[in-house]
C-alpha atoms as a PDB file:
ATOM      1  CA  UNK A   1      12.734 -43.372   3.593  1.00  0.00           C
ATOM      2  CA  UNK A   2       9.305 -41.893   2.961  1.00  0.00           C
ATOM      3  CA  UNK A   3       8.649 -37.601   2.748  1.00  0.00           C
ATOM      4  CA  UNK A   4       6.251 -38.245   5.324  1.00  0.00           C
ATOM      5  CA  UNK A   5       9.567 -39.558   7.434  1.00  0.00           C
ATOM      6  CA  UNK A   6      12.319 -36.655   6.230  1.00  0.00           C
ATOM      7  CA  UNK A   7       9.531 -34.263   7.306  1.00  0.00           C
ATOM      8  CA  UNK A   8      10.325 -35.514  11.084  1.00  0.00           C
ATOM      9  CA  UNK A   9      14.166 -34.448  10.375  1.00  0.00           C
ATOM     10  CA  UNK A  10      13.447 -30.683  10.796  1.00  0.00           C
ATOM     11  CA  UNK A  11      12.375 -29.192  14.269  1.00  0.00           C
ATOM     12  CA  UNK A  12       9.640 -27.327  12.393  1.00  0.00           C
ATOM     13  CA  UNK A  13       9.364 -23.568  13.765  1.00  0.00           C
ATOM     14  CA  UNK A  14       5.136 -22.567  13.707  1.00  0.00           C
ATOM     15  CA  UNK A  15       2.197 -22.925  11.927  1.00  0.00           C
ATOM     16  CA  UNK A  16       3.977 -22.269   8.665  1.00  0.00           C
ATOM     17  CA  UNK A  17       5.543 -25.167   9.358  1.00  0.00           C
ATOM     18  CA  UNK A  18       4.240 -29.453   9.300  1.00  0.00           C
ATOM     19  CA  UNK A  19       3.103 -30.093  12.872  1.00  0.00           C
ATOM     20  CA  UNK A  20       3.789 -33.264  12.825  1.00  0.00           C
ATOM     21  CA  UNK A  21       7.437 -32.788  13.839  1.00  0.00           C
ATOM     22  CA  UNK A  22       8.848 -32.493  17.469  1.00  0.00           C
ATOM     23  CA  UNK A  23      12.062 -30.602  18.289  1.00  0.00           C
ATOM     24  CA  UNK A  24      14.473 -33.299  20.411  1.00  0.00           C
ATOM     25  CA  UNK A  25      14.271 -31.539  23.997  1.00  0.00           C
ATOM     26  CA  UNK A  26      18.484 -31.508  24.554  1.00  0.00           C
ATOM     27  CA  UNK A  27      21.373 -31.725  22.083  1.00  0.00           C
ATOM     28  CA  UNK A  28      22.265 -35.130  21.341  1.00  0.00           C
ATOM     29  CA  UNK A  29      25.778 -34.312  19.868  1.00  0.00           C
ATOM     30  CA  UNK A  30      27.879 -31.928  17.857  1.00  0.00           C
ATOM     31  CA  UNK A  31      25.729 -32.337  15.002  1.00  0.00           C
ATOM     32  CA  UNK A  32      22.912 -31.890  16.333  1.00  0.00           C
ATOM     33  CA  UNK A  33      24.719 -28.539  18.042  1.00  0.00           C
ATOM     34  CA  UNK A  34      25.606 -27.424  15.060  1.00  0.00           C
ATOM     35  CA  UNK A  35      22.597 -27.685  13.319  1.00  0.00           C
ATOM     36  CA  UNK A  36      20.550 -25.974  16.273  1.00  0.00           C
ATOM     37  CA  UNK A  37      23.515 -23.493  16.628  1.00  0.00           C
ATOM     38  CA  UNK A  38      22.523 -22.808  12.614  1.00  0.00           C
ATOM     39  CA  UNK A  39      18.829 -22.277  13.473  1.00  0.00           C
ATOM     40  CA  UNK A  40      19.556 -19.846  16.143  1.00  0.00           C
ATOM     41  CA  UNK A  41      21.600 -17.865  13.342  1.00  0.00           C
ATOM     42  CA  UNK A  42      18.126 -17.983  10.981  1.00  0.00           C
ATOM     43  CA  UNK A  43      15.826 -17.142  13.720  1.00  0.00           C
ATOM     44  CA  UNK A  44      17.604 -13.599  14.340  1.00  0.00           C
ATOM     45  CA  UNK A  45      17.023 -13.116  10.763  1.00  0.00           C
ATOM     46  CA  UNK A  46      13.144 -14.372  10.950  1.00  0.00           C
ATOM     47  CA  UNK A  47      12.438 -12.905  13.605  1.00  0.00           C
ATOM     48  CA  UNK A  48      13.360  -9.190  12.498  1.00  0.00           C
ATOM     49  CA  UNK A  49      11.693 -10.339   8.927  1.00  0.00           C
ATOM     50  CA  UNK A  50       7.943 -11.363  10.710  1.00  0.00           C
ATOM     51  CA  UNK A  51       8.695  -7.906  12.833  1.00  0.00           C
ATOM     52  CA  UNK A  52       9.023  -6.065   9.547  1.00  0.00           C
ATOM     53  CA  UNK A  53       5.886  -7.330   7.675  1.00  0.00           C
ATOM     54  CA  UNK A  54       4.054  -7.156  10.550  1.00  0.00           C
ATOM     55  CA  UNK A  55       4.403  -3.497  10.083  1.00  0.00           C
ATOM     56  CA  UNK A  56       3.807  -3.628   6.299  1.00  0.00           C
ATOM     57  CA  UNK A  57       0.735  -5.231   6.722  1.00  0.00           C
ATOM     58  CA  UNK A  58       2.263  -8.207   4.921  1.00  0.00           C
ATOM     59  CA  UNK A  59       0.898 -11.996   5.356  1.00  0.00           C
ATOM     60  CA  UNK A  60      -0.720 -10.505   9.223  1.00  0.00           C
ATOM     61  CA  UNK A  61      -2.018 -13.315  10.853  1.00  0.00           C
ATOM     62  CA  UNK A  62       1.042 -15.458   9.901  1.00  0.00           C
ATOM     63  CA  UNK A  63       3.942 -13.136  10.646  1.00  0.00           C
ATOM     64  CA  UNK A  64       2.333 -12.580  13.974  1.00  0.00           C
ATOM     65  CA  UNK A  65       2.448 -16.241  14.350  1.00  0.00           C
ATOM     66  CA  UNK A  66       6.193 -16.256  13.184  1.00  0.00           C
ATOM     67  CA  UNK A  67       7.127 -13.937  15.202  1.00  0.00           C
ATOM     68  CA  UNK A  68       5.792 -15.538  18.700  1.00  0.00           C
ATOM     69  CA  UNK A  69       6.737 -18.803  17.462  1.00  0.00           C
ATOM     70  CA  UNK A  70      10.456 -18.229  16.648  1.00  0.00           C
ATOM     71  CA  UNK A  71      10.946 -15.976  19.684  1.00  0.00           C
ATOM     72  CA  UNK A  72       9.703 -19.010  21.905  1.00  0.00           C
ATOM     73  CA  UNK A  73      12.337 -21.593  19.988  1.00  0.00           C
ATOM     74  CA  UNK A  74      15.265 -19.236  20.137  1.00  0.00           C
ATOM     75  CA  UNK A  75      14.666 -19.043  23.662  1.00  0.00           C
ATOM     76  CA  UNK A  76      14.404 -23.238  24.096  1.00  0.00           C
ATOM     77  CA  UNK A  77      17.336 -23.920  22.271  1.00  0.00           C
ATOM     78  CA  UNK A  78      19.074 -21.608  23.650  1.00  0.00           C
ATOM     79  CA  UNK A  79      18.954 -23.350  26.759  1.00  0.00           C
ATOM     80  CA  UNK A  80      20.213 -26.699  24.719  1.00  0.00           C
ATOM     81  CA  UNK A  81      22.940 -25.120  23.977  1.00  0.00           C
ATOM     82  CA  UNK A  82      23.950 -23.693  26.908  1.00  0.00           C
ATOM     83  CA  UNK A  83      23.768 -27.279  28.272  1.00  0.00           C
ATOM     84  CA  UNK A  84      25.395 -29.151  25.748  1.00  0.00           C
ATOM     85  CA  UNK A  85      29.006 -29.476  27.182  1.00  0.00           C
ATOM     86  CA  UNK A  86      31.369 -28.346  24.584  1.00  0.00           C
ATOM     87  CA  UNK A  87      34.500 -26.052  25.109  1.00  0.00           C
ATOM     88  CA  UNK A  88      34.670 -22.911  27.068  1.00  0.00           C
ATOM     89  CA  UNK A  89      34.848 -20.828  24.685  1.00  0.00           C
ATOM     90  CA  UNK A  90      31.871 -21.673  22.938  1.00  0.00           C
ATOM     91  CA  UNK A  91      29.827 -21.805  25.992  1.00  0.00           C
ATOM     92  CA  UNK A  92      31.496 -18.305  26.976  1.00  0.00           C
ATOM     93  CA  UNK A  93      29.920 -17.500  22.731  1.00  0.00           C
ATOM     94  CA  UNK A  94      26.158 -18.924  23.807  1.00  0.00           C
ATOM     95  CA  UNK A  95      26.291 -16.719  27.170  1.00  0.00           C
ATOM     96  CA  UNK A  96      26.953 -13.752  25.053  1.00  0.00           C
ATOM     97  CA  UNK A  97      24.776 -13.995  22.259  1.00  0.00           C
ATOM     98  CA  UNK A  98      21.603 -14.627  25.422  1.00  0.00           C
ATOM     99  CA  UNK A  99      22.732 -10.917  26.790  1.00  0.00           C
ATOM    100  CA  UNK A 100      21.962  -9.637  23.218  1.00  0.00           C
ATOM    101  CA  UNK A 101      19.226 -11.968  22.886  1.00  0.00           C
ATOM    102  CA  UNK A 102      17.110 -10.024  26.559  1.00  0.00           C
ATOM    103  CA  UNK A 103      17.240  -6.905  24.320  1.00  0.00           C
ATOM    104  CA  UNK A 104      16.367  -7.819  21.496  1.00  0.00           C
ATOM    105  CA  UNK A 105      13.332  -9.747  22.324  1.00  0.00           C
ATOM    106  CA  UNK A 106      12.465  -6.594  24.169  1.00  0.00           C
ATOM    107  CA  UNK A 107      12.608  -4.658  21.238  1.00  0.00           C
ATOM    108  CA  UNK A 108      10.757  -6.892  18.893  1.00  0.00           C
ATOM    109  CA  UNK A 109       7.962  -7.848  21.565  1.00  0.00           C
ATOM    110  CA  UNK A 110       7.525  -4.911  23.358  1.00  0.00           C
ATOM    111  CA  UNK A 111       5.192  -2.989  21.258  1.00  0.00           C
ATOM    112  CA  UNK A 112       3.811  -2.472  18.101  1.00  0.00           C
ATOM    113  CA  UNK A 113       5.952  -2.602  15.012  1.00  0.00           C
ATOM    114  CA  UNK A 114       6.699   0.934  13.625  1.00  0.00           C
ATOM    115  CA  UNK A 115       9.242   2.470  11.724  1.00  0.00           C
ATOM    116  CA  UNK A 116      11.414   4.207  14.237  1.00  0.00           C
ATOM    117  CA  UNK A 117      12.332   0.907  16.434  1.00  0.00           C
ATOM    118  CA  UNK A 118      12.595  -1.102  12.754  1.00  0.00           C
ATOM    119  CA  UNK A 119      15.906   0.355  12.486  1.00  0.00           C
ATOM    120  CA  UNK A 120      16.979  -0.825  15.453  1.00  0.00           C
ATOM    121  CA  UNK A 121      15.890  -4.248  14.834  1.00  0.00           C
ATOM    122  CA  UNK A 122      17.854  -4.473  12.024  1.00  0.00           C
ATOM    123  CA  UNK A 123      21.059  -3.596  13.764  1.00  0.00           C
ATOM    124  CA  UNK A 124      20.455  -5.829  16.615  1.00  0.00           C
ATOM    125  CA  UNK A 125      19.644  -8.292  14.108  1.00  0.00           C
ATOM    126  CA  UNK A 126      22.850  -8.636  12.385  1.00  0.00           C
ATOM    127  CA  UNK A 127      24.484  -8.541  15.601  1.00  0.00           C
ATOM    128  CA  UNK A 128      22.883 -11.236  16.867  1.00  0.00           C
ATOM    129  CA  UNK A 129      23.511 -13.084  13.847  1.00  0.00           C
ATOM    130  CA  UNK A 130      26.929 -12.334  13.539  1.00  0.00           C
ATOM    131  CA  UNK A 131      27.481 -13.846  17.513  1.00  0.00           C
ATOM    132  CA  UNK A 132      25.304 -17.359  16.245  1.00  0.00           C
ATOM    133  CA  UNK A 133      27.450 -17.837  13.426  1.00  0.00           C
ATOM    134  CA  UNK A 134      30.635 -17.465  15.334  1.00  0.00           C
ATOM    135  CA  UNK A 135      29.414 -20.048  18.028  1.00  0.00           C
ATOM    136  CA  UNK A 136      28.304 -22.359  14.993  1.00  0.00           C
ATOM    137  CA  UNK A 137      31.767 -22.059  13.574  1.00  0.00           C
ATOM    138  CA  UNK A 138      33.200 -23.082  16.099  1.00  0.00           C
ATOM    139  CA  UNK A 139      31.373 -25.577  16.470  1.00  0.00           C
ATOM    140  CA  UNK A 140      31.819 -27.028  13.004  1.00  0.00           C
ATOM    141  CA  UNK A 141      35.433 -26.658  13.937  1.00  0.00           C
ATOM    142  CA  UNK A 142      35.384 -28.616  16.855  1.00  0.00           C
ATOM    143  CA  UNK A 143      33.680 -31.198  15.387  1.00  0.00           C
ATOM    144  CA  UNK A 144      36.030 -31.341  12.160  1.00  0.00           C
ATOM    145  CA  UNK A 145      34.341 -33.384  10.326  1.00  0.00           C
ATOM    146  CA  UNK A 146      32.723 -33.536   6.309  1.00  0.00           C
ATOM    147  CA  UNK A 147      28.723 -33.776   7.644  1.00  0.00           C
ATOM    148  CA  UNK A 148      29.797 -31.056  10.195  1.00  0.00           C
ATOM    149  CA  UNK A 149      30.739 -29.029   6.946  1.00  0.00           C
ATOM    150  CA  UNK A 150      27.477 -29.791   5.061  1.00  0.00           C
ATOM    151  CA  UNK A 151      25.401 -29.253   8.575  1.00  0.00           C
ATOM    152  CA  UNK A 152      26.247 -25.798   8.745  1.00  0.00           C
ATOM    153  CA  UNK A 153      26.249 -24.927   4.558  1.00  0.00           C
ATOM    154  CA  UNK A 154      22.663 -26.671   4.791  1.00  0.00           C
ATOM    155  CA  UNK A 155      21.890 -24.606   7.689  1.00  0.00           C
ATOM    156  CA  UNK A 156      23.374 -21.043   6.337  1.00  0.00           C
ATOM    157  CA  UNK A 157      20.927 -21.838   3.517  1.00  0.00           C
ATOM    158  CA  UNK A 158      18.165 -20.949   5.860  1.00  0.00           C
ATOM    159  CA  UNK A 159      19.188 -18.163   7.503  1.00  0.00           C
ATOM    160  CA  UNK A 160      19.508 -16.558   3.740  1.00  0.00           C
ATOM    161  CA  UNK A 161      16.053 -16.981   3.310  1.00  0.00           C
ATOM    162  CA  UNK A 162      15.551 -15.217   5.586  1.00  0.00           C
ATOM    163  CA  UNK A 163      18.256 -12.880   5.673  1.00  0.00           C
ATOM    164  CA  UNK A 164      17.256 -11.805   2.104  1.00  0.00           C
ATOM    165  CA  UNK A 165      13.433 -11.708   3.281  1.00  0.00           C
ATOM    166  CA  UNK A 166      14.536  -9.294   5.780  1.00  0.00           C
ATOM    167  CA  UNK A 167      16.156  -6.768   3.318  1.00  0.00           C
ATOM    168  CA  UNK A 168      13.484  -6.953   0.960  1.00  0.00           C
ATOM    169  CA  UNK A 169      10.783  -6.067   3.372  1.00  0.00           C
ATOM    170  CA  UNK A 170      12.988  -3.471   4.722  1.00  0.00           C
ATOM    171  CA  UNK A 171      13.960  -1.914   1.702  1.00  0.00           C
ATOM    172  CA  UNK A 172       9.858  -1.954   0.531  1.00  0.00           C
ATOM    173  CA  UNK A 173       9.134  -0.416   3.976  1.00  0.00           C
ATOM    174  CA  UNK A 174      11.904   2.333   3.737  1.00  0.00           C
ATOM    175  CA  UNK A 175      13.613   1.658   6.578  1.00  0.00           C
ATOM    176  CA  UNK A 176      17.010   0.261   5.177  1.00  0.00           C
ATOM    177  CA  UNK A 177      20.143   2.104   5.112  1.00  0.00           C
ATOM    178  CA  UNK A 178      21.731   3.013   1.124  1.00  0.00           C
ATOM    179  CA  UNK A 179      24.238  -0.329   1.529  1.00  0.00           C
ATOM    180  CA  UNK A 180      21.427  -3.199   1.839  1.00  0.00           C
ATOM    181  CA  UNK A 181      20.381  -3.604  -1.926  1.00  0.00           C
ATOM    182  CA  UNK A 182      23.992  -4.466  -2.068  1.00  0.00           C
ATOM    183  CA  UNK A 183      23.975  -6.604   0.731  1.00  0.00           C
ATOM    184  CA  UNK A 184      21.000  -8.716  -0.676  1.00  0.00           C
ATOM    185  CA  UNK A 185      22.983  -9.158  -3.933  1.00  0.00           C
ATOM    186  CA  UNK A 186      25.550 -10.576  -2.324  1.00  0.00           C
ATOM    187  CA  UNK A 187      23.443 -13.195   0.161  1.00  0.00           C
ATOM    188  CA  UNK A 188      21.884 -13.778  -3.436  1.00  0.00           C
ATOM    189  CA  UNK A 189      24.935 -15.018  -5.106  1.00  0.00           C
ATOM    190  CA  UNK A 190      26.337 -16.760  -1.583  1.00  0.00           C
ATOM    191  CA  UNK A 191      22.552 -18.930  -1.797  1.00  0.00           C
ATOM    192  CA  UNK A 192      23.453 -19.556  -5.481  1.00  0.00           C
ATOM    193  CA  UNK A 193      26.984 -20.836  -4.640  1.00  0.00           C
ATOM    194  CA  UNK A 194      26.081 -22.849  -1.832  1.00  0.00           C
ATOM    195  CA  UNK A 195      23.055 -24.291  -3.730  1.00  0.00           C
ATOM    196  CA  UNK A 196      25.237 -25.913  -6.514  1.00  0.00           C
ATOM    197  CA  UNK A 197      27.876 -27.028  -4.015  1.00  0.00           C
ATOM    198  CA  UNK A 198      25.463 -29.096  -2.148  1.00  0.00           C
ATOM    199  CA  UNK A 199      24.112 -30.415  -4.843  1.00  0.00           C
ATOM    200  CA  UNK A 200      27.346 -31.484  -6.489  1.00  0.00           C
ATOM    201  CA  UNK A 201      28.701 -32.720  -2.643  1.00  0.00           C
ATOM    202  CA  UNK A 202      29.798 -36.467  -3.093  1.00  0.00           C
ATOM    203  CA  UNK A 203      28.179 -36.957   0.294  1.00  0.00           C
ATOM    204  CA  UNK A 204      24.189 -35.251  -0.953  1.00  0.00           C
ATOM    205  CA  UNK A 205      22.391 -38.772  -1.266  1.00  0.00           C
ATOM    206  CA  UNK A 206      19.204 -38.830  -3.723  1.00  0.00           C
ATOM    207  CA  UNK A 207      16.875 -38.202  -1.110  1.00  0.00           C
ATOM    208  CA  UNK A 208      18.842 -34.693  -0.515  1.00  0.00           C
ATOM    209  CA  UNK A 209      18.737 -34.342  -4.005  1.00  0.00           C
ATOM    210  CA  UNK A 210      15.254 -34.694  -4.032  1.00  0.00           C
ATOM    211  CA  UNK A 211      14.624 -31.979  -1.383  1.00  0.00           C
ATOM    212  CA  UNK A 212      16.855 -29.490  -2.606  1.00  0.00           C
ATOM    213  CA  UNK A 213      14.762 -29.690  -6.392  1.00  0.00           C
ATOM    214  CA  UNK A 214      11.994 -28.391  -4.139  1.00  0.00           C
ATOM    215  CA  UNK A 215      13.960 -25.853  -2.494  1.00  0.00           C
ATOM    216  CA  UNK A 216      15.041 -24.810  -5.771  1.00  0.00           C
ATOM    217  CA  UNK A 217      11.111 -24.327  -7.139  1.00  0.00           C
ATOM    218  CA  UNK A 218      10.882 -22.228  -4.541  1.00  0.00           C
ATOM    219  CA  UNK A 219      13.718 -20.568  -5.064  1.00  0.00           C
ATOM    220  CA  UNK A 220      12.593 -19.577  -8.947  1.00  0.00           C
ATOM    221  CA  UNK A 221       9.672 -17.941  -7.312  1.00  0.00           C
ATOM    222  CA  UNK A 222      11.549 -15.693  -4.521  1.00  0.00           C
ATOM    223  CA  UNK A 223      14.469 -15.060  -6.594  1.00  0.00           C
ATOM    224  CA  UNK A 224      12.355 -12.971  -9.186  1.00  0.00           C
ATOM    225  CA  UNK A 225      10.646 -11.318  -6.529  1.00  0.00           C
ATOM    226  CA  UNK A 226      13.668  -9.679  -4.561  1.00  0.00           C
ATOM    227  CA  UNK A 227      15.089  -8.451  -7.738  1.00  0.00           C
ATOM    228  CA  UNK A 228      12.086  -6.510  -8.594  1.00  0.00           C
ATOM    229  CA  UNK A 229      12.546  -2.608  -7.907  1.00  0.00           C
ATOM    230  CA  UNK A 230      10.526  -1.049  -5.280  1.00  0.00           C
ATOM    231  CA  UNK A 231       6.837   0.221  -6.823  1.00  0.00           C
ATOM    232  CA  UNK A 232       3.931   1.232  -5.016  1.00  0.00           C
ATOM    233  CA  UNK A 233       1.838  -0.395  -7.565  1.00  0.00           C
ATOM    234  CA  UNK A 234       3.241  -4.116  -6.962  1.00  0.00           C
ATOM    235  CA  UNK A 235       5.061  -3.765  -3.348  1.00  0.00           C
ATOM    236  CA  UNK A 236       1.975  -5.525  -1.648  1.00  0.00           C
ATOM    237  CA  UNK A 237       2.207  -8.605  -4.514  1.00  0.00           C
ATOM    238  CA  UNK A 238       6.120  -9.141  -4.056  1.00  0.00           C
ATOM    239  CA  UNK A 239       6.551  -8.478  -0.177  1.00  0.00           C
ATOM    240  CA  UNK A 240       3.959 -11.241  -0.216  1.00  0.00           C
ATOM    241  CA  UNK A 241       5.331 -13.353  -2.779  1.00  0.00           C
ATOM    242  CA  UNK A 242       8.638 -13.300  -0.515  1.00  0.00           C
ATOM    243  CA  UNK A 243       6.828 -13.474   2.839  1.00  0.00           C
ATOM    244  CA  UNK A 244       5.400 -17.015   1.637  1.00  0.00           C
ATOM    245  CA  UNK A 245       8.413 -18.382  -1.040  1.00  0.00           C
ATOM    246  CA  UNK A 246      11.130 -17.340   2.199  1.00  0.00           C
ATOM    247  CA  UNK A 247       9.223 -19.929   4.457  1.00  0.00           C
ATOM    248  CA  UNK A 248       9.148 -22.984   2.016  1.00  0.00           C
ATOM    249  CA  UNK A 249      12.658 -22.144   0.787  1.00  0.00           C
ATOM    250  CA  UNK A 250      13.104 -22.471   5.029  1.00  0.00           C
ATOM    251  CA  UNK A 251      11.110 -25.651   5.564  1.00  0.00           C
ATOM    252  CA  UNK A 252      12.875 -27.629   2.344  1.00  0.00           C
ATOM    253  CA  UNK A 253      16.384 -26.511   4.176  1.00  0.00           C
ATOM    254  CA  UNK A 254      15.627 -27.431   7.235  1.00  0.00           C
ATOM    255  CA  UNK A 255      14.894 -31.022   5.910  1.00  0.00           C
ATOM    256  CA  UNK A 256      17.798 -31.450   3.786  1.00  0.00           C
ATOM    257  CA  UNK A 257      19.849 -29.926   7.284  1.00  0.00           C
ATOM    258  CA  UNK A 258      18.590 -33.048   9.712  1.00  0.00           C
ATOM    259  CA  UNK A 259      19.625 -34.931   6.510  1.00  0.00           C
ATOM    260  CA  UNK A 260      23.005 -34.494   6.397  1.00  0.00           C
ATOM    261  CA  UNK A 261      22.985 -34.184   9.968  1.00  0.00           C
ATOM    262  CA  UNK A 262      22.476 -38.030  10.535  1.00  0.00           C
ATOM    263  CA  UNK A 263      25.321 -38.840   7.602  1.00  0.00           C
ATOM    264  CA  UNK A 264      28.115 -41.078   9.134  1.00  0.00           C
END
């Protein structure tokens, strides 16, 4: 399989991202659910990240772009989901997490970006996130199967990109509360840990291998920048450094996701 072809695997999400891909319009199976179920998890986390350096300033044009982009694919697969027919329980999961969704789309679209509402964002942000990963583990669990497994752990991968993006930003903008440069040292090591399990899986074929190398360049880059303390002298440099490093880190997990997601 050519790059050009594992590109088409992800459902790129803006004009960070290749063009050339196009999101499948419904769910196709559990999967594919799972996998989308993933992204929704990431975009609460990208979405509160663009909101953030929008406010710093950081990477404008692009975060604005980010921002209006991943709003606009939460909300589309958001209808997938609620029409792929799975269990009640999960569907009774997707309804929820779309009542939390109306607010907090409010919130991050409904004006300007500013320090006050920031705070909020960040709490609706985790707990939006923490109603998309309980609807994606379930629907690993339903599906019970090893590339279920790997479809998620690919998938969490991206929503730590971002997740750790967020905190950054927020810490650099002074808007986090005292526990989050904890909480980024711990989605650190849980990126770190995933990272070597998929690439000592049985199942991670070459060409995953090969896409995970560049995740991991990336990685070298964005890694030193989120462990660098907060200075007024080189917060503009780092905030950008992980503004840019936190979307190819995204794209080169999003490929190796659609790869494991069509393993037999």
């Amino acid at each position: 399989m050519q790059r050009r072809d594992i590109l088409k695997l992800g459902c790129m999400l803006g004009m960070g991202w290749s063009l050339n891909s196009v999101c499948i319009a419904q769910v196709q199976n559990l999967n594919d659910a799972i996998n989308k179920s993933g992204r929704q998890r990431m975009l609460t986390q990208r979405l509160a990240k663009a909101y953030l350096q929008i406010g710093m300033g950081v990477d404008l044009d692009q975060s604005r772009k980010i921002l209006d982009s991943s709003a606009s694919l939460f909300d589309r697969q958001l209808i997938e989901l609620k029409n792929f027919k799975t269990t009640a329980e999960i569907k009774d999961g997707v309804l929820r997490t779309e009542k939390t969704w109306l607010t907090y789309k409010d919130l991050l679209l409904g004006k300007a970006a500013n320090p006050g509402d920031a705070k909020q964002v960040l709490l609706l942000s985790d707990s939006l996130l923490a109603m998309a990963d309980q609807v994606t583990q379930q629907l690993e669990k339903h599906a019970n199967s090893v590339a279920g497994k790997l479809v998620n752990m690919a998938g969490r991968q991206r929503m730590l990109s971002q997740r750790m993006a967020k905190m950054y930003q927020a810490i650099q903008w002074e808007v986090a509360d005292a526990s989050m440069l904890g909480s980024l040292e711990l989605a650190r090591k849980e990126f770190n840990g995933n990272m070597r399990i998929l690439e000592s899986h049985a199942d991670t074929t070459k060409q995953i291998q090969t896409e995970l190398k560049f995740a991991r360049q990336q990685w070298a880059y964005f890694d030193h920048a989120i462990q660098q303390s907060p200075d007024v002298r080189t917060r503009q440099q780092y905030a950008n450094t992980v503004a840019t490093t936190s979307e190819r880190i995204l794209q080169q997990m999003d490929i190796v996701t659609g790869l494991y997601q069509v393993l037999s």
